[in-house]
Structure formats: structure tokens, C-alpha cells
C-alpha atoms as a PDB file:
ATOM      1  CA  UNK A   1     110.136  57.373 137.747  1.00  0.00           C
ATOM      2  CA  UNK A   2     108.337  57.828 141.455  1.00  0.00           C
ATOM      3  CA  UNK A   3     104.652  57.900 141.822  1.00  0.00           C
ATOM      4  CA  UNK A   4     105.425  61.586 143.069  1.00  0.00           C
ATOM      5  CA  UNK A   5     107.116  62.627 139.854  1.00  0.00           C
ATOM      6  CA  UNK A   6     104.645  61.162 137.710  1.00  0.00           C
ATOM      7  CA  UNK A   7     101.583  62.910 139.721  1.00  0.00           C
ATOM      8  CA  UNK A   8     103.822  66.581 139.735  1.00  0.00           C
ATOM      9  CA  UNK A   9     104.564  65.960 135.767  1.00  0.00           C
ATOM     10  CA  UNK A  10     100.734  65.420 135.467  1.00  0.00           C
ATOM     11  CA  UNK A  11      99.275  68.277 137.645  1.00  0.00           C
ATOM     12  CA  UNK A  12     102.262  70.602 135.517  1.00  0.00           C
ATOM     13  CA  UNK A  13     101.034  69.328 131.935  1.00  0.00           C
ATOM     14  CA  UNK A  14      97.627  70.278 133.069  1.00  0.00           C
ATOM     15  CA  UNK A  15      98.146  73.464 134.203  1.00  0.00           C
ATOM     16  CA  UNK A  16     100.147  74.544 131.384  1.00  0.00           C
ATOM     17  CA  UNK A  17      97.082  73.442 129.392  1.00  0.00           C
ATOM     18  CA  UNK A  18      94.463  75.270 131.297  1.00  0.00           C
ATOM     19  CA  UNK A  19      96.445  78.478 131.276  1.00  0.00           C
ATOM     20  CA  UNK A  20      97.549  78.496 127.551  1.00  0.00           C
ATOM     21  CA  UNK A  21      94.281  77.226 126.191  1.00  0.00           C
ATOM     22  CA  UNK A  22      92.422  80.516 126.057  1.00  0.00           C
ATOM     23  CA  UNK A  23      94.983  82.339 123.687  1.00  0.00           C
ATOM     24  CA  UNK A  24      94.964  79.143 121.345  1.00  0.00           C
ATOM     25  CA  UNK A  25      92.507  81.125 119.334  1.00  0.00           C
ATOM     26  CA  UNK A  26      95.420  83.792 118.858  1.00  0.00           C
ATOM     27  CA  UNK A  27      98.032  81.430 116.842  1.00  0.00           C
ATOM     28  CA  UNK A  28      95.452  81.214 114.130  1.00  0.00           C
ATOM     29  CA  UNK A  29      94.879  85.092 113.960  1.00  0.00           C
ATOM     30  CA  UNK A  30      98.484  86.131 114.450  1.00  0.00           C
ATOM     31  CA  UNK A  31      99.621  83.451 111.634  1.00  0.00           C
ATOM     32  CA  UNK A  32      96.634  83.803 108.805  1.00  0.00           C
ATOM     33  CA  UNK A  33      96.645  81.538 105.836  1.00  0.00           C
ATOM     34  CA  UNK A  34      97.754  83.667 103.056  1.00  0.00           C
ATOM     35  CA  UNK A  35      95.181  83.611  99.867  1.00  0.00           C
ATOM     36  CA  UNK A  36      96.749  81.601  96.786  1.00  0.00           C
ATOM     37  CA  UNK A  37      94.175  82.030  94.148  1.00  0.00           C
ATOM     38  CA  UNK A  38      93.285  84.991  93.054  1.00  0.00           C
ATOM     39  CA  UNK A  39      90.064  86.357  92.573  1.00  0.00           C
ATOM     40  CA  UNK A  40      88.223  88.509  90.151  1.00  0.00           C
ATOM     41  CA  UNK A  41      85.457  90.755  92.234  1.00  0.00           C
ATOM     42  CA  UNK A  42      83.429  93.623  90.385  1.00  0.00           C
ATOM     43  CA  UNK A  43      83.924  96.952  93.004  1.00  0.00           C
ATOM     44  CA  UNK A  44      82.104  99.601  91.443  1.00  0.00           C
ATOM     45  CA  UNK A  45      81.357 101.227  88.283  1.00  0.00           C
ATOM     46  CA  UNK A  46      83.401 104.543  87.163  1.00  0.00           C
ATOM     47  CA  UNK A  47      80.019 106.329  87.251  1.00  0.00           C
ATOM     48  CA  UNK A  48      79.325 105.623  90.653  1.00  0.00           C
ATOM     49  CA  UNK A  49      82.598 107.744  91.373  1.00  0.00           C
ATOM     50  CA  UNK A  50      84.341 111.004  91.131  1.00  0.00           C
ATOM     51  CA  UNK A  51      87.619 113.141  91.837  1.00  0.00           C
ATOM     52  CA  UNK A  52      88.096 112.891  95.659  1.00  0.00           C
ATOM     53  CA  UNK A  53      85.382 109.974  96.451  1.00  0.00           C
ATOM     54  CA  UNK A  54      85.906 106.446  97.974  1.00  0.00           C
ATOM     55  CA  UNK A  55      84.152 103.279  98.644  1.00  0.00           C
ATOM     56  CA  UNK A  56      84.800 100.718 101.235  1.00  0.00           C
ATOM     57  CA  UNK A  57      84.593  97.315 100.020  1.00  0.00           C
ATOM     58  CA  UNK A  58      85.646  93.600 101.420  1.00  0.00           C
ATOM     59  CA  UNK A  59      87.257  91.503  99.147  1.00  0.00           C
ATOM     60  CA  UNK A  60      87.461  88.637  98.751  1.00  0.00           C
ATOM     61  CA  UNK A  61      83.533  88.727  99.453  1.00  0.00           C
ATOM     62  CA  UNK A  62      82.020  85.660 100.627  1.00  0.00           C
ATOM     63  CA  UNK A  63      78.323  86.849 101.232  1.00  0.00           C
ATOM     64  CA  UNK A  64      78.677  85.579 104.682  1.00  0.00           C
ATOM     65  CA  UNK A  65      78.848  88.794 107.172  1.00  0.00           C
ATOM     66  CA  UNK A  66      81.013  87.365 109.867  1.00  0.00           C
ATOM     67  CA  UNK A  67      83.692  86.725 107.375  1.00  0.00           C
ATOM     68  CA  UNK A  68      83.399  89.449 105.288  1.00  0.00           C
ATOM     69  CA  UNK A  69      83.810  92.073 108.157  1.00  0.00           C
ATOM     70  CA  UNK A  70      87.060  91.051 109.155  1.00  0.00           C
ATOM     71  CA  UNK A  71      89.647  93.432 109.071  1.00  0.00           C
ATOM     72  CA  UNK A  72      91.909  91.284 107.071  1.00  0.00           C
ATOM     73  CA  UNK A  73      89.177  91.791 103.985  1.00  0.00           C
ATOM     74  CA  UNK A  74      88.780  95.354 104.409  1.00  0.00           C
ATOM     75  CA  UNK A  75      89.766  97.669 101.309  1.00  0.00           C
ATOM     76  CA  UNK A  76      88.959 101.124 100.291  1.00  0.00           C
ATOM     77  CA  UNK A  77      89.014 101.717  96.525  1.00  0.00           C
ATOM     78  CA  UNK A  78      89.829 105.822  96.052  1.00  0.00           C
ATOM     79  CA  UNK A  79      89.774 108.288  92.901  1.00  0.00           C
ATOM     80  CA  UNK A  80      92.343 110.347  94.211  1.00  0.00           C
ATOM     81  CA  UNK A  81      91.994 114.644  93.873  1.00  0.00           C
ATOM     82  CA  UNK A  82      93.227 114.076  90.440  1.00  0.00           C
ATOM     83  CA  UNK A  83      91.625 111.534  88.918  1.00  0.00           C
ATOM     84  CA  UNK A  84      93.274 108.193  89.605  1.00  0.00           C
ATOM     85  CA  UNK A  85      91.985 105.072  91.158  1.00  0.00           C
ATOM     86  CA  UNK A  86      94.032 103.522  93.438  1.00  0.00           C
ATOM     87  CA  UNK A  87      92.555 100.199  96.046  1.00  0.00           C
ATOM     88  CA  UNK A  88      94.698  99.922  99.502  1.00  0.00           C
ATOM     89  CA  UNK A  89      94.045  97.621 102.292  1.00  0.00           C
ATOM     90  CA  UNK A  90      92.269  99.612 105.577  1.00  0.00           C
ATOM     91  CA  UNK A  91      94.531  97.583 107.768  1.00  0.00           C
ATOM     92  CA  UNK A  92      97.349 100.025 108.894  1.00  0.00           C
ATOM     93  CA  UNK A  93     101.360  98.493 109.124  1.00  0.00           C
ATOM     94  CA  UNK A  94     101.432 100.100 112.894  1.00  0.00           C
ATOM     95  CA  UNK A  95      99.464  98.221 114.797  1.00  0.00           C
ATOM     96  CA  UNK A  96      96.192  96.854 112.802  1.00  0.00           C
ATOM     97  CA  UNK A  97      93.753  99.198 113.246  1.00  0.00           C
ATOM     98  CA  UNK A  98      91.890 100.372 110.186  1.00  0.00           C
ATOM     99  CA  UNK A  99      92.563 103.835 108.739  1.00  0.00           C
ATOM    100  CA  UNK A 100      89.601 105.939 107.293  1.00  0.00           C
ATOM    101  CA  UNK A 101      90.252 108.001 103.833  1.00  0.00           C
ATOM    102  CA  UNK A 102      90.054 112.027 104.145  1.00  0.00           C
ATOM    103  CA  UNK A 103      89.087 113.029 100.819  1.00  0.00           C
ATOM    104  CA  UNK A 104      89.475 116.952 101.936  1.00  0.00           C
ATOM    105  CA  UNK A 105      93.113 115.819 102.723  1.00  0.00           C
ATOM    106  CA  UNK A 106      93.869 113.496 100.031  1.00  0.00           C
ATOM    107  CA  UNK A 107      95.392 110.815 103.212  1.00  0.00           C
ATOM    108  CA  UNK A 108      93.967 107.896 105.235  1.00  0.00           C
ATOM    109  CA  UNK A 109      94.604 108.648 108.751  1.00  0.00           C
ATOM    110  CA  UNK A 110      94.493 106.042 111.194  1.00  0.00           C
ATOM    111  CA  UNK A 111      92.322 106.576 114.229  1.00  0.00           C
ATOM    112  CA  UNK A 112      94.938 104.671 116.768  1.00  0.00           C
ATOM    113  CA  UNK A 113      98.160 105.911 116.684  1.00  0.00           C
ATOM    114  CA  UNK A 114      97.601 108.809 113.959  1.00  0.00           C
ATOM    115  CA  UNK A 115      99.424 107.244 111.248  1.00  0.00           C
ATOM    116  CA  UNK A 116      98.826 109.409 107.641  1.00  0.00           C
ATOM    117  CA  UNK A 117      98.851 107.604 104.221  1.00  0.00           C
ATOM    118  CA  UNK A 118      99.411 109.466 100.566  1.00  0.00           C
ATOM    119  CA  UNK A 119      96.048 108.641  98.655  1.00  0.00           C
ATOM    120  CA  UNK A 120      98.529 108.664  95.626  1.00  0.00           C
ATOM    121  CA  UNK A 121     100.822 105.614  96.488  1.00  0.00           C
ATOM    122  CA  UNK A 122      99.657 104.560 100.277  1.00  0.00           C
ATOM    123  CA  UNK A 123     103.091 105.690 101.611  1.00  0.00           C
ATOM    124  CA  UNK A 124     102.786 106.350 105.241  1.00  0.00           C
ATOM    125  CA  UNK A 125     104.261 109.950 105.642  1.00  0.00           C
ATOM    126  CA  UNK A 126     103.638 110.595 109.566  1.00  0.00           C
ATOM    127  CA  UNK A 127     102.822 108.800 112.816  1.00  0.00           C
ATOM    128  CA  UNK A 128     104.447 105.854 113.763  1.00  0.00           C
ATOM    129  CA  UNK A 129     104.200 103.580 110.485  1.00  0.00           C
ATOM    130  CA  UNK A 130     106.573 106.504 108.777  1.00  0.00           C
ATOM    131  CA  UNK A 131     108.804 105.615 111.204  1.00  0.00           C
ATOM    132  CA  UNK A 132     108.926 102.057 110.176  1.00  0.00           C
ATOM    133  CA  UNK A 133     111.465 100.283 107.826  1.00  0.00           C
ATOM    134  CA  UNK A 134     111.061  99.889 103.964  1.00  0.00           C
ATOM    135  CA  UNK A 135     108.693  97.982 102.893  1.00  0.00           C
ATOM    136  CA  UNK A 136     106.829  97.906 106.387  1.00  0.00           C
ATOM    137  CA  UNK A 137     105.973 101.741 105.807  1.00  0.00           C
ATOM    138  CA  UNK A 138     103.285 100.998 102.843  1.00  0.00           C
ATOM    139  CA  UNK A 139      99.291  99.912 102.471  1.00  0.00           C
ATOM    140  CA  UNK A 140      99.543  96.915 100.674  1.00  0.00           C
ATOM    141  CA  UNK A 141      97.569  97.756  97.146  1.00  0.00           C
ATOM    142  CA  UNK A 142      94.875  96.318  94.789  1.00  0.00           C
ATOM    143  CA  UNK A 143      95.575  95.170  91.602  1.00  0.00           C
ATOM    144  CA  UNK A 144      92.105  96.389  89.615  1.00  0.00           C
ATOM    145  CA  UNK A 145      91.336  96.326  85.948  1.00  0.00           C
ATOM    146  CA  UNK A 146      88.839  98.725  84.512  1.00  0.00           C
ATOM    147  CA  UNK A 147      86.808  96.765  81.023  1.00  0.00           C
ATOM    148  CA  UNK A 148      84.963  99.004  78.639  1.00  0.00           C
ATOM    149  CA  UNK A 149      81.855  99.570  80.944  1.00  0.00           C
ATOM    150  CA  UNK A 150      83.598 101.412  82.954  1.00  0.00           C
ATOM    151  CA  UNK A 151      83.225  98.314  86.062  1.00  0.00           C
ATOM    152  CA  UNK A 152      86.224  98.370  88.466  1.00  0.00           C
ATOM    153  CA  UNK A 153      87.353  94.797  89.205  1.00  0.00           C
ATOM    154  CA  UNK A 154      89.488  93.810  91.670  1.00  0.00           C
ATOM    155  CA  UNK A 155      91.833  90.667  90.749  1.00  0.00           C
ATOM    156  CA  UNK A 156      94.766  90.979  93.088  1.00  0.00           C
ATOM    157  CA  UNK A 157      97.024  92.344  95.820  1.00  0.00           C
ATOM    158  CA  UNK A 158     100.570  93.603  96.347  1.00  0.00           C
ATOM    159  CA  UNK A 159     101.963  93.112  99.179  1.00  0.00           C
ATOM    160  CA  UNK A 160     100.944  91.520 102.269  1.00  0.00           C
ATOM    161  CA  UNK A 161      98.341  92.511 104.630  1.00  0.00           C
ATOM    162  CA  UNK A 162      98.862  94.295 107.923  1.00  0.00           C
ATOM    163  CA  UNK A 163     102.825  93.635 107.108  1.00  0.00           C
ATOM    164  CA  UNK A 164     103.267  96.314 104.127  1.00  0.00           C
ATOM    165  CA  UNK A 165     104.346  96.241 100.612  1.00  0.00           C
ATOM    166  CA  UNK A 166     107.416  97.017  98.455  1.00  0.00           C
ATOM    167  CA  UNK A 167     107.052 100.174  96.687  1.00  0.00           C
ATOM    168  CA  UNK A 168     110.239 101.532  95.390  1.00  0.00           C
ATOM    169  CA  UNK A 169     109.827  99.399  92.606  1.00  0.00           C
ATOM    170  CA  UNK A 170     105.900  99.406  91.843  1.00  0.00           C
ATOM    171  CA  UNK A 171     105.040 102.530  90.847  1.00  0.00           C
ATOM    172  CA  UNK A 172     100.485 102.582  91.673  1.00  0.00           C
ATOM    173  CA  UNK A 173      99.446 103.122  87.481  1.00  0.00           C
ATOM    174  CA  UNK A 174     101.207  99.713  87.397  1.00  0.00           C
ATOM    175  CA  UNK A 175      98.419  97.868  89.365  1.00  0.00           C
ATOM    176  CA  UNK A 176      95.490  99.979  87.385  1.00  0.00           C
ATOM    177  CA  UNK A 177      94.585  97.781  83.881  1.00  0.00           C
ATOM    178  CA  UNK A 178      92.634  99.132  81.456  1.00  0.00           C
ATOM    179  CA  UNK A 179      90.990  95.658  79.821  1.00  0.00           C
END
């Protein structure tokens, strides 16, 4: 190999470098680590809610801000009109923004694109997540147990985050255990 080659080779490699190193930050954001334990987190208490209220919650918590605002960790645990608690994840199958809940509408509308989710099975039913194939069309959900206190713990989710979930199958009273 020439001088000249070597030198081009060597001025190529580190351009390529100084170019691509400032999205290197993106492969690890695009391609999270996917949770493998699972982990029992206390939510709320049944007292602290009622028909058509909501709280926003991150699990799983960590104590440490920084991590626990990330969107990835952001849920919303809902007692629907009629009575029924259901947990979805705020990040929204379109495009990753995070959908607020409507209680006077009974949907979580996200504030990007206008995507609408049922509160009763997180379903998106308009926008451009509705148009999106099964199961890419679907919060993922919470798996919560309720003990004899009436404390809402959350120990679980179905489906994957900002992807969707399979729903056809999974009916929501399914991920709601009474303990």
C-alpha cells in the first residue's frame, strides 16, 4: 500500500469518526436494555382515588430524578368513569411523545400528532397510532395487584414500551390482581 493510500485511508477513518461521533449517544436510546426482573412498587392507595381520577407515576422508581423522569419510566395509573383501574405507559406507539389522560373524555390524547387512547383497554382509536398495525396500535399496560389495604402495586408490564402491546388476547381485568 502507497504512503498516499495509507494517509487518504487515515484522514477518511477520521472523518467518519468526527462526523458520526455526536449521534453515538442515539444507538443507546434507540436500542434500550429491556428490564428482566420485575419489580414490586406501591402506586397509590384506593382511597387516594376515585371514578374518573389518575396519577402519574415512574416506575421502576429509582429515587434519582434524572432517571426517573425519563419517558421510558413514565406511567399513568387511571380509575376509569366506571370504576376500574387500569396502569398504561405515557409513551405513545406514534412517535414517543407522552399522552396526557382526559378524565372528562375517558381517552389519553397525545399532544404531538393527536393520537386518542380508550381509558378502558389503551386501544388507540384515532390519529395516527389507529392507523398503525396490530399490536403497534396499543399502550403497553401495568400489571398491578391490589392487597387488602386497598395499596395499588405495580409488579409488571405487558407489552413493550414505545413499540405497543398485544391485546386481542389480554383482555385489561386480566392484569388487575386482587391479593
Amino acid at each position: 500500500m502507497t504512503a498516499r493510500r495509507r494517509i487518504l485511508q487515515g484522514f477518511l477513518t477520521a472523518a467518519a469518526v468526527a462526523v458520526l461521533s455526536p449521534f453515538i449517544n442515539l444507538i443507546g436510546y434507540f436500542y434500550r436494555k429491556e428490564e428482566t426482573s420485575v419489580r414490586r412498587q406501591k402506586i397509590a392507595n384506593l382511597k387516594e382515588l376515585s371514578p374518573g381520577s389518575y396519577i402519574y407515576f415512574s416506575y421502576p422508581a429509582t429515587g434519582d430524578s434524572k432517571v426517573d423522569n425519563d419517558p421510558f419510566r413514565q406511567y399513568v395509573l387511571i380509575m376509569t368513569r366506571d370504576g376500574q383501574l387500569r396502569v398504561y405507559s405515557r409513551v405513545c406507539v406514534h412517535l414517543w411523545c407522552l399522552p396526557a389522560y382526559i378524565p372528562t373524555r375517558g381517552q389519553m390524547i397525545c399532544p404531538c400528532h393527536g393520537s386518542i387512547y380508550r381509558e378502558e383497554d389503551g386501544v388507540a382509536v384515532d390519529g395516527p397510532a389507529a392507523y398503525q398495525s396490530y399490536p403497534t396500535n396499543a399502550l403497553p399496560m401495568g400489571r398491578i395487584e391490589v392487597d387488602e389495604n386497598g395499596d395499588i402495586w405495580m409488579v409488571g408490564i405487558e407489552g413493550r414500551i414505545g413499540y405497543g402491546r398485544e391485546w386481542h388476547a389480554l383482555k385489561p381485568e386480566d392484569l388487575v390482581k386482587k391479593v
